[in-house]
PDB file of N, CA and C in Angstrom:
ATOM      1  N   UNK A   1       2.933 -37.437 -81.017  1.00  0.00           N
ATOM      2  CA  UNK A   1       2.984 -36.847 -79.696  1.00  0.00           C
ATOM      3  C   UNK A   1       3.749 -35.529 -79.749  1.00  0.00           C
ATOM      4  N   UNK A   2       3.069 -34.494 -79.417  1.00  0.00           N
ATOM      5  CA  UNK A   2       3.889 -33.049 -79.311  1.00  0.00           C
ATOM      6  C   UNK A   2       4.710 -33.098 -77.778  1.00  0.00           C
ATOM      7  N   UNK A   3       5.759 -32.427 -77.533  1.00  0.00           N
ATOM      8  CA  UNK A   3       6.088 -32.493 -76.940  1.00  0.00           C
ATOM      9  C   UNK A   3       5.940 -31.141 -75.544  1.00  0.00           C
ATOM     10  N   UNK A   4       5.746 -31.782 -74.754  1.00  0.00           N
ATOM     11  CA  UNK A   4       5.016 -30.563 -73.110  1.00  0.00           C
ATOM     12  C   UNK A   4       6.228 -29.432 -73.346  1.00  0.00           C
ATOM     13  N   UNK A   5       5.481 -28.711 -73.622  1.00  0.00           N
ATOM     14  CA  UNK A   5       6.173 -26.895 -73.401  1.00  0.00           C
ATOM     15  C   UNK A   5       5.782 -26.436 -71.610  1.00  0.00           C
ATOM     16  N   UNK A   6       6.832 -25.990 -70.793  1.00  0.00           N
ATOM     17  CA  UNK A   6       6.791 -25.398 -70.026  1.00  0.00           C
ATOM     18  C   UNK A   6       6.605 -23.728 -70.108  1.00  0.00           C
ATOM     19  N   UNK A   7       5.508 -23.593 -69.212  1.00  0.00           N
ATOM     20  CA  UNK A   7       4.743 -22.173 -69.679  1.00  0.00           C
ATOM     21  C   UNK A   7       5.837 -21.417 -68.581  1.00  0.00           C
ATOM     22  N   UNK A   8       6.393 -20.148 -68.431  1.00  0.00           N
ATOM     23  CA  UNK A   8       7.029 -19.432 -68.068  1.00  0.00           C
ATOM     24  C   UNK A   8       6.304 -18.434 -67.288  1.00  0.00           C
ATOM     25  N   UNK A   9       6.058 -18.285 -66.334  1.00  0.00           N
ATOM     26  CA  UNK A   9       5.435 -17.497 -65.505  1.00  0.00           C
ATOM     27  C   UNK A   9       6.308 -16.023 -65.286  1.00  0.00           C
ATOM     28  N   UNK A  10       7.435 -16.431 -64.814  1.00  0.00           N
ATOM     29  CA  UNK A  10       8.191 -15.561 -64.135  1.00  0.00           C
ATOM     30  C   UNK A  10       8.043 -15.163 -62.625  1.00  0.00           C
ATOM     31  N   UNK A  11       9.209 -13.755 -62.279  1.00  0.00           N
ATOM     32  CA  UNK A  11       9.130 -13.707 -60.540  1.00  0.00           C
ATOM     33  C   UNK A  11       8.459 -12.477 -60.348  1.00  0.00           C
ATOM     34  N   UNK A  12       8.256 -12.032 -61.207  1.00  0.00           N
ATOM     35  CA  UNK A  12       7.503 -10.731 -60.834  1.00  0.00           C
ATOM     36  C   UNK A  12       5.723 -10.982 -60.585  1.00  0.00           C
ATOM     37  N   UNK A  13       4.984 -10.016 -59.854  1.00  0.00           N
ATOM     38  CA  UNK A  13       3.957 -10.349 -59.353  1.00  0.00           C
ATOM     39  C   UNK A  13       3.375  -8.735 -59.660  1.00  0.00           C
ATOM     40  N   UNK A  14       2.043  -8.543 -60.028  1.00  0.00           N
ATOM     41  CA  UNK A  14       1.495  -7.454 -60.061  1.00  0.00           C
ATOM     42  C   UNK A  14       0.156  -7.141 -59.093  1.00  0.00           C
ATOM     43  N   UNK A  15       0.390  -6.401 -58.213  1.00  0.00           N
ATOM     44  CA  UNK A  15      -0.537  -6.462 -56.861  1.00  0.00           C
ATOM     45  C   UNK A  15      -1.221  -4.793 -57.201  1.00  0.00           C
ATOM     46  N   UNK A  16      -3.012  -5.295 -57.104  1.00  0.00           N
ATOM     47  CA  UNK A  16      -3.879  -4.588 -58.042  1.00  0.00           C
ATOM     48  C   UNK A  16      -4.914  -3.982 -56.201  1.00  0.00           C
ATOM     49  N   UNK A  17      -5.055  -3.061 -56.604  1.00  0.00           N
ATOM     50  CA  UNK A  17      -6.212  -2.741 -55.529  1.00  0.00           C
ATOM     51  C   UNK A  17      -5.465  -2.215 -54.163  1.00  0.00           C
ATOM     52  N   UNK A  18      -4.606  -1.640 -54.531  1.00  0.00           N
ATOM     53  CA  UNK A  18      -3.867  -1.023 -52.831  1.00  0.00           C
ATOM     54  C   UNK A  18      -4.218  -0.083 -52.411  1.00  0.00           C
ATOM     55  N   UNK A  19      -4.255   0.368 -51.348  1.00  0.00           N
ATOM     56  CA  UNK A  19      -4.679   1.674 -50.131  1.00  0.00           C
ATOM     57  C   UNK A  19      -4.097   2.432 -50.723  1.00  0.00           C
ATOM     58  N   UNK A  20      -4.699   3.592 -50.873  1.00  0.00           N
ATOM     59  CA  UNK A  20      -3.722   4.811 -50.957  1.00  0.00           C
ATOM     60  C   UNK A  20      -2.710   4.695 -50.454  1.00  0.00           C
ATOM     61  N   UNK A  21      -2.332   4.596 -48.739  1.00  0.00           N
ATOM     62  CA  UNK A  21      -1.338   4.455 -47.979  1.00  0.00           C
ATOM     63  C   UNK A  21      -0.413   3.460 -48.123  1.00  0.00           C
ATOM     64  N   UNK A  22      -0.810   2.461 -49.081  1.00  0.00           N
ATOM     65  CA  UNK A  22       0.225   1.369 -48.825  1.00  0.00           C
ATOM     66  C   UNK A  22       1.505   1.541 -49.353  1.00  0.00           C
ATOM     67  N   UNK A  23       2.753   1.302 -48.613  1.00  0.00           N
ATOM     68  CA  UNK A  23       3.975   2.246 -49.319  1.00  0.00           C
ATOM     69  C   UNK A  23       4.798   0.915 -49.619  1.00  0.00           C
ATOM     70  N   UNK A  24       6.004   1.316 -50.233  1.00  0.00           N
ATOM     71  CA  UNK A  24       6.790   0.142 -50.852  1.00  0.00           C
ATOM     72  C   UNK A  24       7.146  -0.782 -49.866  1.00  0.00           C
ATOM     73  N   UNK A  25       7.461  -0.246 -48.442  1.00  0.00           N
ATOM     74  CA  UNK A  25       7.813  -1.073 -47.316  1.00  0.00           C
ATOM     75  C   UNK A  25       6.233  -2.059 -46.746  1.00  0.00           C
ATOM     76  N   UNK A  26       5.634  -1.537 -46.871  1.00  0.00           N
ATOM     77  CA  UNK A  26       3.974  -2.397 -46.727  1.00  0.00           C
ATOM     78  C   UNK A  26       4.114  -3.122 -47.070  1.00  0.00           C
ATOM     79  N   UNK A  27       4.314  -3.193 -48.644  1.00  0.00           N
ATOM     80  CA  UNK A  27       4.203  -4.422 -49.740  1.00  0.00           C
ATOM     81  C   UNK A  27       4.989  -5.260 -49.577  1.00  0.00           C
ATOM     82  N   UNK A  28       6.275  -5.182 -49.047  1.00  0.00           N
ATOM     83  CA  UNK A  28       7.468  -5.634 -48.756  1.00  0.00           C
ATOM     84  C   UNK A  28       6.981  -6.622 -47.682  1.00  0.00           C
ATOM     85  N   UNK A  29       6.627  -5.974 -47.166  1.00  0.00           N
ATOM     86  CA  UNK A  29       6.608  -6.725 -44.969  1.00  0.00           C
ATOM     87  C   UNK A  29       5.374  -7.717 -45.462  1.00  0.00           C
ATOM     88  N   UNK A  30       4.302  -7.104 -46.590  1.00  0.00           N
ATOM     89  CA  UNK A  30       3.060  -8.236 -46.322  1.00  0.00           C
ATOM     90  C   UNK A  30       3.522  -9.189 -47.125  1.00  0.00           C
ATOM     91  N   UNK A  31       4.518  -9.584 -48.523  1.00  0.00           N
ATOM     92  CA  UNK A  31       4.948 -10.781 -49.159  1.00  0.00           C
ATOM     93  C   UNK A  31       6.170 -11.152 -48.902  1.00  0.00           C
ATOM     94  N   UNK A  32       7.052 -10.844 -48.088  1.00  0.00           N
ATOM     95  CA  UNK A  32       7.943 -11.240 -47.269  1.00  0.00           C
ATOM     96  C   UNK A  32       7.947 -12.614 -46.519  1.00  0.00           C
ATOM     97  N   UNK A  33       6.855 -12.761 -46.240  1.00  0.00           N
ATOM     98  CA  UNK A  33       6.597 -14.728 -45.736  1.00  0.00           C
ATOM     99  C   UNK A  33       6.055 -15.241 -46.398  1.00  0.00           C
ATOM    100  N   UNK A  34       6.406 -15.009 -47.932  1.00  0.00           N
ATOM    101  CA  UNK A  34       6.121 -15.916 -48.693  1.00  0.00           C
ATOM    102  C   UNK A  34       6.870 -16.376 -49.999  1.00  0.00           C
ATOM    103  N   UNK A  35       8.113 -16.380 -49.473  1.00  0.00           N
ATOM    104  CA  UNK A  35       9.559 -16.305 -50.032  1.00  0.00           C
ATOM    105  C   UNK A  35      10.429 -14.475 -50.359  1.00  0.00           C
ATOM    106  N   UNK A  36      12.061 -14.928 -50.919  1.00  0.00           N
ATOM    107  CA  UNK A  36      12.911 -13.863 -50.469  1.00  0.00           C
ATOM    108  C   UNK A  36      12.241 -12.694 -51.922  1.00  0.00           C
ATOM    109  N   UNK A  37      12.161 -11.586 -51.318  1.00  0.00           N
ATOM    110  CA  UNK A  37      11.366 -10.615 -51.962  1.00  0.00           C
ATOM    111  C   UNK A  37      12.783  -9.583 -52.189  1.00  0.00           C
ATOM    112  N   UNK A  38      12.601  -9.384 -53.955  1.00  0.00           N
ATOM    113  CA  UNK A  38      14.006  -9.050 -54.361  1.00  0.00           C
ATOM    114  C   UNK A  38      13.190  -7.308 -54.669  1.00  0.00           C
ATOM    115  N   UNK A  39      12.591  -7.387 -55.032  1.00  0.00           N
ATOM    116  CA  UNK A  39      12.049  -6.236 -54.959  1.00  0.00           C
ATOM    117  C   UNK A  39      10.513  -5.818 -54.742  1.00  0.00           C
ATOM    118  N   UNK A  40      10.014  -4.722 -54.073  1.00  0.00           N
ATOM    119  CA  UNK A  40       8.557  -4.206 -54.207  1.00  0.00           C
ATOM    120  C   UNK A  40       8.228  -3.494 -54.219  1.00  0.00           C
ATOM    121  N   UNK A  41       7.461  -2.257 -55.076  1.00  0.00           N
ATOM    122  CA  UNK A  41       7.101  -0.848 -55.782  1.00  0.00           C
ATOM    123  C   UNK A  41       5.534  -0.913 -55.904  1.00  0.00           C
ATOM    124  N   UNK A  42       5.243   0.116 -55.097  1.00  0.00           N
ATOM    125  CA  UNK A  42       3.845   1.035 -55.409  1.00  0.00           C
ATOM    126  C   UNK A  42       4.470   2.014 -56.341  1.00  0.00           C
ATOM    127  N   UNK A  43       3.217   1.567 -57.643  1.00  0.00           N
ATOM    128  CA  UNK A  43       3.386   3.165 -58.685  1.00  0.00           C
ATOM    129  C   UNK A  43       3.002   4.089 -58.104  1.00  0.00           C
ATOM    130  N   UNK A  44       3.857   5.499 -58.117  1.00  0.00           N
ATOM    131  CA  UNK A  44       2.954   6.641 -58.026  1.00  0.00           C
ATOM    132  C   UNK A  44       2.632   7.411 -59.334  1.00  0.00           C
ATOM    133  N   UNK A  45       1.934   8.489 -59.154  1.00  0.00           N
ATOM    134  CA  UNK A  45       1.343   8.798 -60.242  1.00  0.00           C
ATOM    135  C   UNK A  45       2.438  10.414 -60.197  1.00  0.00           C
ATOM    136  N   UNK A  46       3.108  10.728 -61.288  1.00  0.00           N
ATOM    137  CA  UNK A  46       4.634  11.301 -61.951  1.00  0.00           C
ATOM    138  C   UNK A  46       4.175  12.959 -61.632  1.00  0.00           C
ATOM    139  N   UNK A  47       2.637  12.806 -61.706  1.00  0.00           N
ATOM    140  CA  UNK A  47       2.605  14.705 -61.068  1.00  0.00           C
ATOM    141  C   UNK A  47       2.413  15.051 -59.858  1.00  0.00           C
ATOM    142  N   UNK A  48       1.439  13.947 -58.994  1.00  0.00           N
ATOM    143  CA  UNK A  48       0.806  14.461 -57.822  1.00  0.00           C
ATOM    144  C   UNK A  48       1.470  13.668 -56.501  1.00  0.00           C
ATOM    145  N   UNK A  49       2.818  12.294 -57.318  1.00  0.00           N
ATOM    146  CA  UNK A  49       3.283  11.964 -56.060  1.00  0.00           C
ATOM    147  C   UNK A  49       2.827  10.866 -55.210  1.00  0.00           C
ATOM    148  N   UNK A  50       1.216  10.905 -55.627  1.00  0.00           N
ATOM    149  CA  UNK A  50       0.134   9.993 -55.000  1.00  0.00           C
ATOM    150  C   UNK A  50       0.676   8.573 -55.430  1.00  0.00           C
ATOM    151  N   UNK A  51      -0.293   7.578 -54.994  1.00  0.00           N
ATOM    152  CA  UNK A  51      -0.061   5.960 -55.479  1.00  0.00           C
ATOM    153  C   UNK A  51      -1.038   6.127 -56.317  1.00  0.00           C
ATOM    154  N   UNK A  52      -1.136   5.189 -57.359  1.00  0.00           N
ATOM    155  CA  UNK A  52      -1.969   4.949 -58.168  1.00  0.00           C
ATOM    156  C   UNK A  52      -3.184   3.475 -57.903  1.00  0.00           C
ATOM    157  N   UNK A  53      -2.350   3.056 -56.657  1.00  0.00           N
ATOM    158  CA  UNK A  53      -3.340   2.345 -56.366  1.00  0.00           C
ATOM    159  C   UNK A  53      -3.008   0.334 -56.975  1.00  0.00           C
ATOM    160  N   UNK A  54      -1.764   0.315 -57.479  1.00  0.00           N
ATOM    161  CA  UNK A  54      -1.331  -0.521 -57.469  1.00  0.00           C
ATOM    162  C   UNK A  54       0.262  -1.135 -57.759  1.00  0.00           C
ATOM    163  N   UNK A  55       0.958  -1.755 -57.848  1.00  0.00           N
ATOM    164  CA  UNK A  55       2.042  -2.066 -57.540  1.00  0.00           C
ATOM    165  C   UNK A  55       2.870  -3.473 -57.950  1.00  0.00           C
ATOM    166  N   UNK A  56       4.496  -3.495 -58.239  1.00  0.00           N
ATOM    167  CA  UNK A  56       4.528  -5.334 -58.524  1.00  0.00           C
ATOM    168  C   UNK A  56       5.253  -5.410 -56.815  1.00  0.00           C
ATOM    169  N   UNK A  57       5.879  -6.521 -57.196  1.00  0.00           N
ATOM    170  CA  UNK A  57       6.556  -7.254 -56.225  1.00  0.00           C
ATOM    171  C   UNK A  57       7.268  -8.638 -57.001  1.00  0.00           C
ATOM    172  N   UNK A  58       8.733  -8.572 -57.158  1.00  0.00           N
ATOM    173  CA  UNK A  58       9.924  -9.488 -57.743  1.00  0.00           C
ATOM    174  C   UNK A  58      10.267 -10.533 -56.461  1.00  0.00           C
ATOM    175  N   UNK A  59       9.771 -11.811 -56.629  1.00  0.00           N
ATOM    176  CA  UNK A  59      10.847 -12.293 -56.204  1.00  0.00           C
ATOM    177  C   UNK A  59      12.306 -13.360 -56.456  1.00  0.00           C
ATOM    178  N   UNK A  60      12.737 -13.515 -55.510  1.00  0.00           N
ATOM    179  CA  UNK A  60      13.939 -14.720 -55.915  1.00  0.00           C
ATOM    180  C   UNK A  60      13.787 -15.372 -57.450  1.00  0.00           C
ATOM    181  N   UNK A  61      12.542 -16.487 -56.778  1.00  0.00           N
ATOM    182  CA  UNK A  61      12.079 -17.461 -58.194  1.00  0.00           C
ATOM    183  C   UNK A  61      11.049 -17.793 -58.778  1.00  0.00           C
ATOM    184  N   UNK A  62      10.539 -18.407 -59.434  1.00  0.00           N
ATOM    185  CA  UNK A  62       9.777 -18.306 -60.165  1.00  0.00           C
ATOM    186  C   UNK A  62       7.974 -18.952 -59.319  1.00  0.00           C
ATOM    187  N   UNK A  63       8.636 -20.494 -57.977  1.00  0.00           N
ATOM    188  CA  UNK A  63       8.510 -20.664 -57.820  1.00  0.00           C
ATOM    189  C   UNK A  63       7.548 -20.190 -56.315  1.00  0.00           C
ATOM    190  N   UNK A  64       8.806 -19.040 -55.506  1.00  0.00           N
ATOM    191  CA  UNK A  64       8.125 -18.304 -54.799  1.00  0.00           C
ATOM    192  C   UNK A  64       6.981 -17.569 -54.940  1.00  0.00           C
ATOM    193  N   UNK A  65       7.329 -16.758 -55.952  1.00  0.00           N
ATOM    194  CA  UNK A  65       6.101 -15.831 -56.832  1.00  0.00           C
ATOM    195  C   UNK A  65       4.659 -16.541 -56.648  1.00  0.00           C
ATOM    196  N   UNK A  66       5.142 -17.826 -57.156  1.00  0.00           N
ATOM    197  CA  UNK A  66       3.680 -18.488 -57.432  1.00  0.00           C
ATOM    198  C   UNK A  66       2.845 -18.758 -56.172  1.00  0.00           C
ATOM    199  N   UNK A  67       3.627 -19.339 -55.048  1.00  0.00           N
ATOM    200  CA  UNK A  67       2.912 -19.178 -53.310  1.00  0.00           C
ATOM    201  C   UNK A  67       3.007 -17.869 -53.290  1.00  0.00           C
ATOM    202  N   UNK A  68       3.240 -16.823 -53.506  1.00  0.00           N
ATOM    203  CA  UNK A  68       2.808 -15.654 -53.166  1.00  0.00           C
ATOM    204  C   UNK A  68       1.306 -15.478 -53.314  1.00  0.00           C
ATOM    205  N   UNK A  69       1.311 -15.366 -54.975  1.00  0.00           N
ATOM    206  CA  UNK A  69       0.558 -15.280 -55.891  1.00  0.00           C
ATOM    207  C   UNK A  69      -0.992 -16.271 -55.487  1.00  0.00           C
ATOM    208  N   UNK A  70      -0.692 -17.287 -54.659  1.00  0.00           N
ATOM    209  CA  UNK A  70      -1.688 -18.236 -53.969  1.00  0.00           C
ATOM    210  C   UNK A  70      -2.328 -17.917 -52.903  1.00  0.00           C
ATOM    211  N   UNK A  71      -1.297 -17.362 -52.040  1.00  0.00           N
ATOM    212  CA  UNK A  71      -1.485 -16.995 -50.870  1.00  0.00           C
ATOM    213  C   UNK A  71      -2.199 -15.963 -50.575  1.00  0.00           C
ATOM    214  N   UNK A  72      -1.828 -14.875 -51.501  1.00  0.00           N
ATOM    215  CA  UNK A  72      -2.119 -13.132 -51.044  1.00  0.00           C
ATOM    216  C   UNK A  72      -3.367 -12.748 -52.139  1.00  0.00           C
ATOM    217  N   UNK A  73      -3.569 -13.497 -53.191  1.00  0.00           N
ATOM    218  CA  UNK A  73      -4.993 -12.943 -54.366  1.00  0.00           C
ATOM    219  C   UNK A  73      -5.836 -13.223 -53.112  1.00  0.00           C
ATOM    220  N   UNK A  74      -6.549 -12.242 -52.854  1.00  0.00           N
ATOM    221  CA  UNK A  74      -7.597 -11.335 -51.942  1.00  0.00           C
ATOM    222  C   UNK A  74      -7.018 -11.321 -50.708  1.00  0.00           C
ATOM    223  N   UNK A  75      -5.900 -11.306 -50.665  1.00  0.00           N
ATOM    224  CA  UNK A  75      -5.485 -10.923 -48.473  1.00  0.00           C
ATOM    225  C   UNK A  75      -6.004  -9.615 -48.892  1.00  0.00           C
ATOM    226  N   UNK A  76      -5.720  -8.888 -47.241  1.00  0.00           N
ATOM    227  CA  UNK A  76      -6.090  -7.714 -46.858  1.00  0.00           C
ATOM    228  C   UNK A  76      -4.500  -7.256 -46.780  1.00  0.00           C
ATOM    229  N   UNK A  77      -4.420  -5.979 -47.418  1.00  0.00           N
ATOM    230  CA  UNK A  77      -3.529  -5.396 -46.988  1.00  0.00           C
ATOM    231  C   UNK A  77      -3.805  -3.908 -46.969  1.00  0.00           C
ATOM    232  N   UNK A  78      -3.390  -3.205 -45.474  1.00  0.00           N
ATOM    233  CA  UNK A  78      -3.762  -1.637 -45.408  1.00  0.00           C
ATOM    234  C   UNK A  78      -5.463  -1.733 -45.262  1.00  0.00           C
ATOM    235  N   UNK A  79      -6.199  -2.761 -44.770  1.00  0.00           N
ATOM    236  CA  UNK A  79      -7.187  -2.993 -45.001  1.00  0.00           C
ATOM    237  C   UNK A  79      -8.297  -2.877 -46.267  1.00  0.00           C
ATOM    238  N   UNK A  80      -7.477  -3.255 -47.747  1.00  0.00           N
ATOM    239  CA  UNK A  80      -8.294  -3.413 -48.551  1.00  0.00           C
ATOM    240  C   UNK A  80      -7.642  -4.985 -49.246  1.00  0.00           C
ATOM    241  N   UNK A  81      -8.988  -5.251 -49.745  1.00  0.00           N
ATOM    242  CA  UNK A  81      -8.727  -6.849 -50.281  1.00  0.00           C
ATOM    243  C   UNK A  81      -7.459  -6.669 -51.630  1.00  0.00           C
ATOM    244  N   UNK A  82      -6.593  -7.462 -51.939  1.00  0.00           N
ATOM    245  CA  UNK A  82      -5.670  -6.845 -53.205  1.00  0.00           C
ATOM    246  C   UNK A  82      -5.918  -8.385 -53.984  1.00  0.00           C
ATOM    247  N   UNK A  83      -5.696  -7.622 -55.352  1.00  0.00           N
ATOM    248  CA  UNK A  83      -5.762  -9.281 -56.401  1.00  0.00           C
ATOM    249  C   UNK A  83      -4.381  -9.195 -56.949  1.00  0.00           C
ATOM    250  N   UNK A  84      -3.906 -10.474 -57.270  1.00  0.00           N
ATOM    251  CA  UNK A  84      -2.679 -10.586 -57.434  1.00  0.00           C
ATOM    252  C   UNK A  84      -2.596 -11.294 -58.810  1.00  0.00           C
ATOM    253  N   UNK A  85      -1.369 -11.335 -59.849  1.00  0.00           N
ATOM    254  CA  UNK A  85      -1.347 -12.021 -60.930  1.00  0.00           C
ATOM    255  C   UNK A  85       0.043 -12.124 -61.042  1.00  0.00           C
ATOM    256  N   UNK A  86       0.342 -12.712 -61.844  1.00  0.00           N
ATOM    257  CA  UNK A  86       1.749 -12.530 -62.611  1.00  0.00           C
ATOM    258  C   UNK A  86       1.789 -11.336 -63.772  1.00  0.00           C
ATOM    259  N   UNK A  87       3.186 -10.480 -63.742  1.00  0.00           N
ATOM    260  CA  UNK A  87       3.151  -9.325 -64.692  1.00  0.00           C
ATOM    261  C   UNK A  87       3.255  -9.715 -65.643  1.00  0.00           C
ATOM    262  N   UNK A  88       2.628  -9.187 -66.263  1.00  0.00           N
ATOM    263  CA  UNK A  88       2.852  -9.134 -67.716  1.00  0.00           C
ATOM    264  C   UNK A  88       3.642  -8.053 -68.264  1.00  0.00           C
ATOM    265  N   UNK A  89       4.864  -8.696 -68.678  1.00  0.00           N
ATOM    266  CA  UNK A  89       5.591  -7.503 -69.498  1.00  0.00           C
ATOM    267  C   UNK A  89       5.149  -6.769 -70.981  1.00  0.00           C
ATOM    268  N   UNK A  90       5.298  -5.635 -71.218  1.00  0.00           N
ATOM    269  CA  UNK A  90       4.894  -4.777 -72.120  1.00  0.00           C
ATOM    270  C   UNK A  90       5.506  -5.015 -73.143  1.00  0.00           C
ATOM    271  N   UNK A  91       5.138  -4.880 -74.129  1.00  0.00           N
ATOM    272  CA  UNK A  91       5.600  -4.871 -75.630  1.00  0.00           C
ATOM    273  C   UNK A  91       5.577  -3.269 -75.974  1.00  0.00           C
ATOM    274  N   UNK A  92       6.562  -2.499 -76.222  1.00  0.00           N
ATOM    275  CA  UNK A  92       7.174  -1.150 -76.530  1.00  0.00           C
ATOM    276  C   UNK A  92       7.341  -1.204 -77.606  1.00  0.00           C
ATOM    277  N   UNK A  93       7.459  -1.648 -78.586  1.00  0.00           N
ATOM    278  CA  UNK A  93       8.067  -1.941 -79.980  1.00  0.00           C
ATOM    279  C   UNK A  93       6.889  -1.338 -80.971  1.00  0.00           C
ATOM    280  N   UNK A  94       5.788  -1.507 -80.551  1.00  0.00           N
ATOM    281  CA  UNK A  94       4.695  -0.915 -81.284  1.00  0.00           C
ATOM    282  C   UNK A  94       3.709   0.412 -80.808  1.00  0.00           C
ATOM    283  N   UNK A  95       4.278   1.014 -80.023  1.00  0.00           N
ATOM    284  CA  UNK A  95       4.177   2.211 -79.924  1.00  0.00           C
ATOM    285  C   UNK A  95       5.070   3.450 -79.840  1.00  0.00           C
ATOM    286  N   UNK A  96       4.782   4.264 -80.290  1.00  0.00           N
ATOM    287  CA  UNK A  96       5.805   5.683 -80.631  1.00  0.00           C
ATOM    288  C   UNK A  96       6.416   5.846 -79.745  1.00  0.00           C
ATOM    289  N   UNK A  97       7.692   6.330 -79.602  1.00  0.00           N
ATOM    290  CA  UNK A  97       8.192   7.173 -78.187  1.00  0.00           C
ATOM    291  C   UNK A  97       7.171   8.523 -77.684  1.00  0.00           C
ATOM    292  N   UNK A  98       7.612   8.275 -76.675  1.00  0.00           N
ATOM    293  CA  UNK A  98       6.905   9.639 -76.047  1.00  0.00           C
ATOM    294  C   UNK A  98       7.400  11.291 -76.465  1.00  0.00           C
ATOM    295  N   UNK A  99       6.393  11.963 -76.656  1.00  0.00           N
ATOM    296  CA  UNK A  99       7.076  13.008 -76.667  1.00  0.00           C
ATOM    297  C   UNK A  99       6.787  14.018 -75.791  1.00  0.00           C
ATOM    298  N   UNK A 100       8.241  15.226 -75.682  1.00  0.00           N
ATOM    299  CA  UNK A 100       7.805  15.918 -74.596  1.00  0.00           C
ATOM    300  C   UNK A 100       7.384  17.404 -75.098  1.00  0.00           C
ATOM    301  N   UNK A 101       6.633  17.680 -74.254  1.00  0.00           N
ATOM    302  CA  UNK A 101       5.736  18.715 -74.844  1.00  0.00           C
ATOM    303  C   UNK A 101       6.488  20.150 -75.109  1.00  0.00           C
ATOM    304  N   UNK A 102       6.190  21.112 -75.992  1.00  0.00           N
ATOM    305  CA  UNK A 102       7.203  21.871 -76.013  1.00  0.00           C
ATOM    306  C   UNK A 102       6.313  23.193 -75.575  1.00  0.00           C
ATOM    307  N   UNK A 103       7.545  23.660 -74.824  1.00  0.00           N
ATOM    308  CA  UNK A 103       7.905  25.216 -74.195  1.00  0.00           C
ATOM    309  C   UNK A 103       8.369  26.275 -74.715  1.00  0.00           C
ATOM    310  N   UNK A 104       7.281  27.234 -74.816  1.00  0.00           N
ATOM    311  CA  UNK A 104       7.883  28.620 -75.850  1.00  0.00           C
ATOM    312  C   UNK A 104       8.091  29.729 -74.507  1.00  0.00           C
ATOM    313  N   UNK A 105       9.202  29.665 -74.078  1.00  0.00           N
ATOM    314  CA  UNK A 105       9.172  29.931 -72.587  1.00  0.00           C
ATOM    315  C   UNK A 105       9.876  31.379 -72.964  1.00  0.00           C
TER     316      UNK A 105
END
């Protein structure tokens, strides 16, 4: 008999498909009743300022996340449908640092 591994989800949530308009307080107010929401961020995009059109949302526990995560994969928010998952954190270790471009100014 192997013994049951508990799979680790985590509290973070990655919310895919947002309005242009939808701002960090949006995201906030629409997963807010569905446990305590420790944090929530629309990416924008680093030149133009804009959203990129999607966003996470942290909460409390691991547990909340997951009724989030139940609740809100296809709500409407800002009037577009959004899909929801758990984040997946990045592995950095296997790609180069960035570099910044150089200026012969």
């Amino acid at each position: 008999m192997t013994p049951e591994r508990k799979v680790h989800m985590g509290n973070k949530l990655f919310i895919g498909g947002l309005a242009w308009a939808t701002t960090d307080i949006t995201l906030r107010d629409a997963f807010t009743p569905h446990g305590q929401v420790r944090e929530a961020r629309v990416v924008l995009d680093k030149e133009t300022g804009r959203s990129r059109g999607f966003g996470f949302v942290t909460f409390a526990t691991e547990e909340e996340a997951a009724k989030a995560k139940d609740a809100m994969n296809g709500a409407m928010i800002d009037g577009r449908p959004v899909r929801v998952d758990f984040s997946q954190e990045k592995d950095r270790g296997d790609r180069p640092p960035m570099r910044r471009p150089l200026h012969n100014d």
